[in-house]
PDB file of N, CA and C in Angstrom:
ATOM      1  N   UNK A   1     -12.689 -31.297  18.465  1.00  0.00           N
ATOM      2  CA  UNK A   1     -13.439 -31.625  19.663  1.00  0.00           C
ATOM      3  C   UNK A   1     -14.283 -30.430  20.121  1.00  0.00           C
ATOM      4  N   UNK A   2     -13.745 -29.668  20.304  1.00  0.00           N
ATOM      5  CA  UNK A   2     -14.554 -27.823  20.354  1.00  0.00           C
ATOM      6  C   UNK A   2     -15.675 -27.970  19.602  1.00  0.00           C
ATOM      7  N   UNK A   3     -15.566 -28.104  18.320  1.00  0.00           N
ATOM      8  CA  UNK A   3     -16.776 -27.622  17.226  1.00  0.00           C
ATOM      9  C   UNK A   3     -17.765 -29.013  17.461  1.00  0.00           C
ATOM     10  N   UNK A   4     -17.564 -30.188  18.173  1.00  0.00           N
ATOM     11  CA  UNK A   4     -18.383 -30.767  17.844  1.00  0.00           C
ATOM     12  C   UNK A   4     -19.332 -30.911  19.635  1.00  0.00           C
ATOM     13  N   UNK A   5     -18.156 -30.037  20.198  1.00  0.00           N
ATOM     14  CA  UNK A   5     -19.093 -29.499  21.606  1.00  0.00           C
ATOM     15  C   UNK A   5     -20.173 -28.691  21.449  1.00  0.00           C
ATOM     16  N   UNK A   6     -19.720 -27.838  20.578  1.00  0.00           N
ATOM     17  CA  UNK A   6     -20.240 -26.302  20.404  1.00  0.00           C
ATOM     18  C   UNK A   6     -21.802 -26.801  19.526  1.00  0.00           C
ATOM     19  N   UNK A   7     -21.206 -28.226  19.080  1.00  0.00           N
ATOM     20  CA  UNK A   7     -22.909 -28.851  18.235  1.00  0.00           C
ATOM     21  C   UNK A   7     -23.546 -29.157  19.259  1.00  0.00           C
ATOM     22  N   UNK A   8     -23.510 -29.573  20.429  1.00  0.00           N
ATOM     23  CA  UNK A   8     -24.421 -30.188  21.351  1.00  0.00           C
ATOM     24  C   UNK A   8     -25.230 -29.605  22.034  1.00  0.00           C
ATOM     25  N   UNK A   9     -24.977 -28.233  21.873  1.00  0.00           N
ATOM     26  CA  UNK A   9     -25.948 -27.060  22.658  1.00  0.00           C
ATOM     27  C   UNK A   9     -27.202 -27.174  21.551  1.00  0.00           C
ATOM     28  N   UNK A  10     -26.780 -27.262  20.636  1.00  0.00           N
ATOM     29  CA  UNK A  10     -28.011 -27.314  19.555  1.00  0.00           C
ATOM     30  C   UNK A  10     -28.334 -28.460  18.466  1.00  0.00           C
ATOM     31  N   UNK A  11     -27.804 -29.905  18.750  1.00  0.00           N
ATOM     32  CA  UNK A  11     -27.810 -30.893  18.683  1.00  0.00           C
ATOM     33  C   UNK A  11     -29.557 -31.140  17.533  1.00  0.00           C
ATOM     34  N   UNK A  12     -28.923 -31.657  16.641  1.00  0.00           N
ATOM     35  CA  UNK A  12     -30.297 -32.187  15.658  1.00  0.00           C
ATOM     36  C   UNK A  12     -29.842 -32.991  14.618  1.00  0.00           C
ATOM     37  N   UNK A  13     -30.733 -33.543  13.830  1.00  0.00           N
ATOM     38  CA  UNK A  13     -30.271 -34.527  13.020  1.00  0.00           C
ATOM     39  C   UNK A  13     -29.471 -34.007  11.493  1.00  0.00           C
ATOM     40  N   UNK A  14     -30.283 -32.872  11.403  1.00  0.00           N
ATOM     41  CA  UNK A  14     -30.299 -32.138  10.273  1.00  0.00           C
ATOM     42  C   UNK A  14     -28.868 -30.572  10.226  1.00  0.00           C
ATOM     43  N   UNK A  15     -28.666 -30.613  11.206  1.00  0.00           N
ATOM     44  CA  UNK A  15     -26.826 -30.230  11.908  1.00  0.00           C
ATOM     45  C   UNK A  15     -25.961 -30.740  11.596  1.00  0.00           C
ATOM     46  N   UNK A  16     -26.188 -32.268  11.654  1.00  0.00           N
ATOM     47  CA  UNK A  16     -25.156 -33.572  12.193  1.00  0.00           C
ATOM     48  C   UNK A  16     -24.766 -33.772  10.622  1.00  0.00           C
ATOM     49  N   UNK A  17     -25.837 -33.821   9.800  1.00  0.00           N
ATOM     50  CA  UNK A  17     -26.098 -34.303   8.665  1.00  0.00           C
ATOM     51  C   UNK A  17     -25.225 -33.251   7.543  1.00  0.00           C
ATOM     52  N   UNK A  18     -25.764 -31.759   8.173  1.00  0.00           N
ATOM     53  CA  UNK A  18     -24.500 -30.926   7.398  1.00  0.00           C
ATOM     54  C   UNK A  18     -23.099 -31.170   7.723  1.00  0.00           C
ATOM     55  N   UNK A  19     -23.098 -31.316   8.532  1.00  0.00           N
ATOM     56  CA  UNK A  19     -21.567 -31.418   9.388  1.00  0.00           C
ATOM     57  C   UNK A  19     -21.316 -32.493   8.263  1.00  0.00           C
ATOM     58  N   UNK A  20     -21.796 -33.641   8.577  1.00  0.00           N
ATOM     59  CA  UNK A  20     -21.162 -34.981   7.480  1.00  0.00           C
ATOM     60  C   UNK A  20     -21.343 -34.491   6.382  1.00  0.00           C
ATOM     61  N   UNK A  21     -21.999 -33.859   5.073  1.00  0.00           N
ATOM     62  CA  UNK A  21     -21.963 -33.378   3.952  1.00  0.00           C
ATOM     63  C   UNK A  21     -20.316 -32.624   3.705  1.00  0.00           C
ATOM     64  N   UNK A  22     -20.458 -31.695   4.822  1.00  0.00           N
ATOM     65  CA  UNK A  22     -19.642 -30.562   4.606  1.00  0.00           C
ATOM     66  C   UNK A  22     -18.280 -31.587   4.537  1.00  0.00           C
ATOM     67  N   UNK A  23     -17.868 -32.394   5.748  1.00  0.00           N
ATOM     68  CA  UNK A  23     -16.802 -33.181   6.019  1.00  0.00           C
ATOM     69  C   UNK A  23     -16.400 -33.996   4.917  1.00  0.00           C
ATOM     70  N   UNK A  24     -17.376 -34.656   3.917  1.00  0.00           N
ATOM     71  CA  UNK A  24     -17.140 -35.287   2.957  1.00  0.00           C
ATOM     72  C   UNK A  24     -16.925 -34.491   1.669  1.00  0.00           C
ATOM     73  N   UNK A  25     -17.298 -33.520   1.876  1.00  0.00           N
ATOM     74  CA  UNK A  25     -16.944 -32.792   0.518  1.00  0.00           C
ATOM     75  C   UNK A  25     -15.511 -32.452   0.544  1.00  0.00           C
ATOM     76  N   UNK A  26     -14.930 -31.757   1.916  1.00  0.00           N
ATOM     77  CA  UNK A  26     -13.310 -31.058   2.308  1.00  0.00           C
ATOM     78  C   UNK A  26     -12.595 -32.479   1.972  1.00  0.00           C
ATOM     79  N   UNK A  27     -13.184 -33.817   2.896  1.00  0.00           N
ATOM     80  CA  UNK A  27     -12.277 -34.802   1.850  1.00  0.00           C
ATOM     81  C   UNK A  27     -12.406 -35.585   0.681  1.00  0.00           C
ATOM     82  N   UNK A  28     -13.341 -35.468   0.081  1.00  0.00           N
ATOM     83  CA  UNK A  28     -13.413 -35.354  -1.568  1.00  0.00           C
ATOM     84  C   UNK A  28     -12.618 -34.043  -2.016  1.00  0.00           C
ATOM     85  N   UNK A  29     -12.703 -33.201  -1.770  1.00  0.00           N
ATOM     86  CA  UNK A  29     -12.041 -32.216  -2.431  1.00  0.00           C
ATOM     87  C   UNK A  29     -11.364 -30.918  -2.062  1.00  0.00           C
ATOM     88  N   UNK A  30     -10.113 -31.724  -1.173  1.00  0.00           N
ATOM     89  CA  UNK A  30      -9.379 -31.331  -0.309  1.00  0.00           C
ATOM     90  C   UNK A  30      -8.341 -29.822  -1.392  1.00  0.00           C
ATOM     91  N   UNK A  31      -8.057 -28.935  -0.328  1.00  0.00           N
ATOM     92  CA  UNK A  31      -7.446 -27.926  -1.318  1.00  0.00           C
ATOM     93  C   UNK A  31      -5.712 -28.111  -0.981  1.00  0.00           C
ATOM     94  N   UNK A  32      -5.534 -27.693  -2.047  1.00  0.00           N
ATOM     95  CA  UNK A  32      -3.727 -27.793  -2.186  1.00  0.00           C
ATOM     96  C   UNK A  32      -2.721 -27.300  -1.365  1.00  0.00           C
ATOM     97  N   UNK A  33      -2.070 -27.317  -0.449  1.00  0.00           N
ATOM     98  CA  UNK A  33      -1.014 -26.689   0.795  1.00  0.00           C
ATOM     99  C   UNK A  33       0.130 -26.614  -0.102  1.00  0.00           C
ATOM    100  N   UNK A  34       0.261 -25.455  -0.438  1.00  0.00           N
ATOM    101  CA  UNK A  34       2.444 -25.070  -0.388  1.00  0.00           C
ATOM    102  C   UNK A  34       2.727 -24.547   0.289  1.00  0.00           C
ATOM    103  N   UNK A  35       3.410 -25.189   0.938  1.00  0.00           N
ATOM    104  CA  UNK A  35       4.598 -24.388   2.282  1.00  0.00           C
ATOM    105  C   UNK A  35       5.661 -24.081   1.654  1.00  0.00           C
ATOM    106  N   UNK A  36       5.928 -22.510   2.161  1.00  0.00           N
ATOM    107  CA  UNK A  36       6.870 -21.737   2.098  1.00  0.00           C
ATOM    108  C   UNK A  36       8.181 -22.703   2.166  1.00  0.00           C
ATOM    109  N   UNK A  37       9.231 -21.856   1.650  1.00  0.00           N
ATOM    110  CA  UNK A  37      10.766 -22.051   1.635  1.00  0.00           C
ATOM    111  C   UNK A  37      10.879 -21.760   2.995  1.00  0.00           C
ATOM    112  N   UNK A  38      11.669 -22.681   3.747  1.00  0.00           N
ATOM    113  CA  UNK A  38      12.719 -21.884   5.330  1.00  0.00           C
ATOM    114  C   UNK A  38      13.554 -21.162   5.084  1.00  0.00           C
ATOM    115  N   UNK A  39      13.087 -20.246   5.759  1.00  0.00           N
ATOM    116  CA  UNK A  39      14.027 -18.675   6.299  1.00  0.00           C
ATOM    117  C   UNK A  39      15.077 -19.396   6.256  1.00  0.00           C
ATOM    118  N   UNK A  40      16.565 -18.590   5.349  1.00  0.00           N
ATOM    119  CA  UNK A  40      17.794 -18.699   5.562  1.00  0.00           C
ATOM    120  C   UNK A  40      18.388 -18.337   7.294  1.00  0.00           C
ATOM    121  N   UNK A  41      19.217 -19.269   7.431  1.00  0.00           N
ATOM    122  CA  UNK A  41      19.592 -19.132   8.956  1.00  0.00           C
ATOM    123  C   UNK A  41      20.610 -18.206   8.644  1.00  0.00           C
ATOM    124  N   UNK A  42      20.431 -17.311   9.554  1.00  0.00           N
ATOM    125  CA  UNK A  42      21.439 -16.264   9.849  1.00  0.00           C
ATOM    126  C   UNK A  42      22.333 -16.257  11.628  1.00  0.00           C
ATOM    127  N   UNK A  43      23.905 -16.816  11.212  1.00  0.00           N
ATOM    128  CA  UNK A  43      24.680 -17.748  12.301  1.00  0.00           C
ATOM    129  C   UNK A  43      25.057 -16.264  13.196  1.00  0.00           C
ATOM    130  N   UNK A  44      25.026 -14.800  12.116  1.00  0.00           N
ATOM    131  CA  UNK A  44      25.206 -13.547  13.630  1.00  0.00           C
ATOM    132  C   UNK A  44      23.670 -13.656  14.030  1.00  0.00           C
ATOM    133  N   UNK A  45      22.571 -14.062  14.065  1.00  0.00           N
ATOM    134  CA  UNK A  45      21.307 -14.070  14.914  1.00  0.00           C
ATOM    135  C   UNK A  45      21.079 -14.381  15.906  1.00  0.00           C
ATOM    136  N   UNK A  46      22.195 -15.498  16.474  1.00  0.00           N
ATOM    137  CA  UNK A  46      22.063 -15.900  17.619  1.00  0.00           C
ATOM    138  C   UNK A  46      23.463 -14.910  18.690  1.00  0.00           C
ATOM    139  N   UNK A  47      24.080 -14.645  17.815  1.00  0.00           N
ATOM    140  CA  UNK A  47      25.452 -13.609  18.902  1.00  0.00           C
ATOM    141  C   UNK A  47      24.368 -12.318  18.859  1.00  0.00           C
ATOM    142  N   UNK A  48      23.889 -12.095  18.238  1.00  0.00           N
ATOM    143  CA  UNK A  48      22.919 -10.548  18.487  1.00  0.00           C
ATOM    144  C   UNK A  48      21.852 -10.786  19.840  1.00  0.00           C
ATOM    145  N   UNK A  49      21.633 -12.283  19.669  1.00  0.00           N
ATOM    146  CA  UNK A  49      20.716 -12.425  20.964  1.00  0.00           C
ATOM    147  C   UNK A  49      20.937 -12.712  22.334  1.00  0.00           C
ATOM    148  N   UNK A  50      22.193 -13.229  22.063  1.00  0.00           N
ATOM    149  CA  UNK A  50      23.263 -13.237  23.366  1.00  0.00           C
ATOM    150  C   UNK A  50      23.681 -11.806  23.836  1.00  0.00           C
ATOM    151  N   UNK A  51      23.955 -11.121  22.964  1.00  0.00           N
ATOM    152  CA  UNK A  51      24.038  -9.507  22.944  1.00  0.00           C
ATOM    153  C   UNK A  51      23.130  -9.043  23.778  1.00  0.00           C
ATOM    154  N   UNK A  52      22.062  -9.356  23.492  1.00  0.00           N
ATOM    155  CA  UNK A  52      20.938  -8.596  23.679  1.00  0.00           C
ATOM    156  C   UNK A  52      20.541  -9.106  25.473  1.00  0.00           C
ATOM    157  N   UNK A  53      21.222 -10.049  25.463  1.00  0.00           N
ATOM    158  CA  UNK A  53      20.887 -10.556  27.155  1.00  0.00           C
ATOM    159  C   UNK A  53      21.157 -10.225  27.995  1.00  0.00           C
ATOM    160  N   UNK A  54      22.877  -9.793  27.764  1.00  0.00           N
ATOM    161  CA  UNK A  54      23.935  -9.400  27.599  1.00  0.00           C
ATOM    162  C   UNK A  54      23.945  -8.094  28.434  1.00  0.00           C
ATOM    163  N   UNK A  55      23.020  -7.364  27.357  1.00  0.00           N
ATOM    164  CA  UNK A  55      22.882  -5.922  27.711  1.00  0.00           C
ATOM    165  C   UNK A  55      21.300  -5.469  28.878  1.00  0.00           C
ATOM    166  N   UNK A  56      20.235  -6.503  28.375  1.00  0.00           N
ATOM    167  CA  UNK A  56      19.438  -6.568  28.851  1.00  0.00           C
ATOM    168  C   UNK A  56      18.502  -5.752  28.109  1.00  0.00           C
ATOM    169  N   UNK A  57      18.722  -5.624  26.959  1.00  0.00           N
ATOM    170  CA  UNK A  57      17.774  -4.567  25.999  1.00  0.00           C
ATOM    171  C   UNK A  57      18.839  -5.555  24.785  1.00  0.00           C
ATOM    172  N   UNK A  58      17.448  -4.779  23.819  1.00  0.00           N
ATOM    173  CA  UNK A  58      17.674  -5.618  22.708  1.00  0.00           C
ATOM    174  C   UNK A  58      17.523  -4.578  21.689  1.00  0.00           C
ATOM    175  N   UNK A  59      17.037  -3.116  22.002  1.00  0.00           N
ATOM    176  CA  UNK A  59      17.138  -2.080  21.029  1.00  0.00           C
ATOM    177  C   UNK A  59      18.592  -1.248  20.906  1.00  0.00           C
ATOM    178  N   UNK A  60      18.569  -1.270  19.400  1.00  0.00           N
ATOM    179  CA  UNK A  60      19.563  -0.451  18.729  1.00  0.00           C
ATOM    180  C   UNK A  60      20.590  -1.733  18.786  1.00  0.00           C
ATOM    181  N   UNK A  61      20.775  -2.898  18.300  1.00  0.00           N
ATOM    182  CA  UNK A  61      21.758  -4.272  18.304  1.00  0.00           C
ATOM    183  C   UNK A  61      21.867  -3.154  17.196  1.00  0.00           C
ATOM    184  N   UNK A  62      23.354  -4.163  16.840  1.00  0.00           N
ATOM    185  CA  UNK A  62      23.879  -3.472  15.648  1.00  0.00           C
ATOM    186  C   UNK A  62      23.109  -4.568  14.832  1.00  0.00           C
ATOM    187  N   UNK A  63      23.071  -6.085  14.479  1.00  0.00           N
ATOM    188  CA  UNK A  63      22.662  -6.637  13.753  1.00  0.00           C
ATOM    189  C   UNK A  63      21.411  -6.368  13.557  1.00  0.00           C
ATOM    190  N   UNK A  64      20.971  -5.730  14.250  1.00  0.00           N
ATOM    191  CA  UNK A  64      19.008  -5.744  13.997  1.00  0.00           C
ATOM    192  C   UNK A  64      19.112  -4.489  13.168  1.00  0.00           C
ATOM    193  N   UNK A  65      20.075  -2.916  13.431  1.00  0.00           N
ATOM    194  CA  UNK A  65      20.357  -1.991  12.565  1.00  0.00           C
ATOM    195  C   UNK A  65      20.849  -2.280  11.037  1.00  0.00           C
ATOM    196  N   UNK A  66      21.161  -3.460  10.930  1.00  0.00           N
ATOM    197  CA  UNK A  66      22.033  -3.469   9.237  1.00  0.00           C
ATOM    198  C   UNK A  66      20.774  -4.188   9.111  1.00  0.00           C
ATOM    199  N   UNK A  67      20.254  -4.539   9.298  1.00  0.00           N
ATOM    200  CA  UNK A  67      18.945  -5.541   8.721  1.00  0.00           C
ATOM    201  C   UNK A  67      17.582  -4.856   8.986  1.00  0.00           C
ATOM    202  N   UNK A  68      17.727  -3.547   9.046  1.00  0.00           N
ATOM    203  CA  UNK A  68      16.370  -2.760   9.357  1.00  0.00           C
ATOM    204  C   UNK A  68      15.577  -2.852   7.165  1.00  0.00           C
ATOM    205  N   UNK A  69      14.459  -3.544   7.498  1.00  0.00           N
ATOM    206  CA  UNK A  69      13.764  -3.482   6.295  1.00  0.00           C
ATOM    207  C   UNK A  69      14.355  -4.380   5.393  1.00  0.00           C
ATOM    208  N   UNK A  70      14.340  -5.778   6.139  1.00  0.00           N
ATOM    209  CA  UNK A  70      15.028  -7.173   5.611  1.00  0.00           C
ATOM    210  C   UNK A  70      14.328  -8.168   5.685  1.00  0.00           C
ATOM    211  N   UNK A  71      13.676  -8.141   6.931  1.00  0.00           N
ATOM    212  CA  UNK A  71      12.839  -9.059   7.585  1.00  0.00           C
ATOM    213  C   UNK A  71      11.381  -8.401   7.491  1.00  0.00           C
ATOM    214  N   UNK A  72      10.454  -9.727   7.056  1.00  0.00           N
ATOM    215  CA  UNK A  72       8.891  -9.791   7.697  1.00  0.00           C
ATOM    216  C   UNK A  72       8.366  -8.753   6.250  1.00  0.00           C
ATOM    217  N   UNK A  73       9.338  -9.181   5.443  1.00  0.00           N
ATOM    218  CA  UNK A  73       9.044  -8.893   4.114  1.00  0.00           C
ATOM    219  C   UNK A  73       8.298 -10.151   3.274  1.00  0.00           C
ATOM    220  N   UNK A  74       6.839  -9.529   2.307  1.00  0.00           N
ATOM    221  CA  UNK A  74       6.363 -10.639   1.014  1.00  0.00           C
ATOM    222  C   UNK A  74       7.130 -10.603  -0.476  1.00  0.00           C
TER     223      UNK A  74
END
């Protein structure tokens, strides 16, 4: 809805016309999605966050210390 606002400031036939080219090509020849594996649940993640409420700080948990350079890894 945005992008087809953002056409009306400059509204023409020959806009409209790319827009439909472009649109028919993405679904003619749509590209392939793999979604990732889900993150293994980790059941101390949620007592570390209760911890952390707990204390009212959330630095230096012990669980976030054994797992330093575990997470938010490719």
């Amino acid at each position: 809805m945005f992008g087809f606002s953002a056409q009306l400031n400059d509204f023409s036939i020959e806009n409209m016309e790319r827009q439909v080219a472009m649109y028919r090509d993405i679904m003619g020849n749509p590209v392939p999605v793999e979604l990732p594996e889900p993150a293994e649940y980790d059941p101390e993640g949620m007592e570390a966050i209760f911890e952390g409420f707990d204390r009212g700080d959330f630095r230096a948990l012990n669980h976030t210390l054994k797992h330093i350079g575990q997470s938010f890894t490719c």
